[in-house]
C-alpha atoms as a PDB file:
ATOM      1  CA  UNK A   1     174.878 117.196 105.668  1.00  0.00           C
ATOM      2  CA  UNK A   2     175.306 118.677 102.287  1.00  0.00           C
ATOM      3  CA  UNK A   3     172.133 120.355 101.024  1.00  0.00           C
ATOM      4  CA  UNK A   4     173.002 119.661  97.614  1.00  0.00           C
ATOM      5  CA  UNK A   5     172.931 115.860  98.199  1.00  0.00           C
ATOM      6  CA  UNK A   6     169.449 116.101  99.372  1.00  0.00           C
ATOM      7  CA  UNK A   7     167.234 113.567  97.413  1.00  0.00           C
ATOM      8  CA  UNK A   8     169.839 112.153  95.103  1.00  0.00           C
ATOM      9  CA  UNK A   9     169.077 109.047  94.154  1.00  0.00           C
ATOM     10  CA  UNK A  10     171.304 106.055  93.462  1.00  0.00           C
ATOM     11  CA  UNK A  11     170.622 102.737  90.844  1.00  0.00           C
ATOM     12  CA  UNK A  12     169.708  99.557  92.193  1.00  0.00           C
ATOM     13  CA  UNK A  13     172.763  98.641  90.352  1.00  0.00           C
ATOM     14  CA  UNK A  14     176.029  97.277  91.698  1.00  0.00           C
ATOM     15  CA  UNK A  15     178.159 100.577  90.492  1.00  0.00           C
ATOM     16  CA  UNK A  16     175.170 102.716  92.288  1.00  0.00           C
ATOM     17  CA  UNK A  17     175.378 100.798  95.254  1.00  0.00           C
ATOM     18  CA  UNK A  18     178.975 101.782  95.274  1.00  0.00           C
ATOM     19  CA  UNK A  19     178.701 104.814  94.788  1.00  0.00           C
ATOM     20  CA  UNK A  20     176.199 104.758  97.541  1.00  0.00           C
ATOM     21  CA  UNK A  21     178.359 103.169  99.919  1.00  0.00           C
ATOM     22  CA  UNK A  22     181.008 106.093  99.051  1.00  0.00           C
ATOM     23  CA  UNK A  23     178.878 109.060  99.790  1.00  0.00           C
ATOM     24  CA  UNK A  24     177.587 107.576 102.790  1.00  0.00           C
ATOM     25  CA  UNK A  25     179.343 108.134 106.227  1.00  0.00           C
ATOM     26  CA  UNK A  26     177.014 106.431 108.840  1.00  0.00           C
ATOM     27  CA  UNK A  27     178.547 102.905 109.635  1.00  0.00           C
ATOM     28  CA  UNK A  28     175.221 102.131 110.835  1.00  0.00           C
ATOM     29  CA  UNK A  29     173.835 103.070 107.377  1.00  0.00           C
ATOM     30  CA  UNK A  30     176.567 101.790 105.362  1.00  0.00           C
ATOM     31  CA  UNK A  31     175.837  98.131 107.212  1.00  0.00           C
ATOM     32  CA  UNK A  32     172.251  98.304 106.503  1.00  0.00           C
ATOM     33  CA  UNK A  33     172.703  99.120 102.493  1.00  0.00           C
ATOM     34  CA  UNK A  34     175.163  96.453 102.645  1.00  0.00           C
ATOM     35  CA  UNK A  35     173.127  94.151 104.588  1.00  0.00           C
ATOM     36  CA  UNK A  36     170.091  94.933 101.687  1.00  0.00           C
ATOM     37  CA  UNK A  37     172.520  94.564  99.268  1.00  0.00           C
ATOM     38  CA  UNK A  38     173.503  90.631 100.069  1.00  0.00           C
ATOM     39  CA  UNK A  39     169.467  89.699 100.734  1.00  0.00           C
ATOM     40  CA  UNK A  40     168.826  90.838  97.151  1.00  0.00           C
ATOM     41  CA  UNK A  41     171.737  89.015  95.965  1.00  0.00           C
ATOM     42  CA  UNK A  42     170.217  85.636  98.160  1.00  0.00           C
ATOM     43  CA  UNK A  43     167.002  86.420  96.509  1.00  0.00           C
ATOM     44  CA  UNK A  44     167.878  86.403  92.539  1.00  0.00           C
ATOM     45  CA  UNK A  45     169.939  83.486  93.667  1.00  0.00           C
END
C-alpha cells in the first residue's frame, strides 16, 4: 500500500471512476466499484 495514496478521494464522475479503477489492484474491489458503478447508472436511468 502506498502511504501517500491514503485518503485520496476520487469524483463520482465517469473519468474518476476510471481513474479509480486504475489505481486499484484488488479484483475483488475493482468488481465491486464496477458493480456500484452500473446500479447508479440503472438508477438515473
Amino acid at each position: 500500500m502506498n502511504p501517500n495514496r491514503i485518503g485520496i478521494t476520487y469524483p463520482t464522475t465517469s473519468a474518476g471512476i476510471h481513474s479509480l479503477l486504475q489505481d486499484l489492484t484488488c479484483l475483488q474491489c475493482r468488481a465491486v466499484l464496477l458493480e456500484w458503478q452500473s446500479q447508479r447508472i440503472i438508477a438515473e436511468g
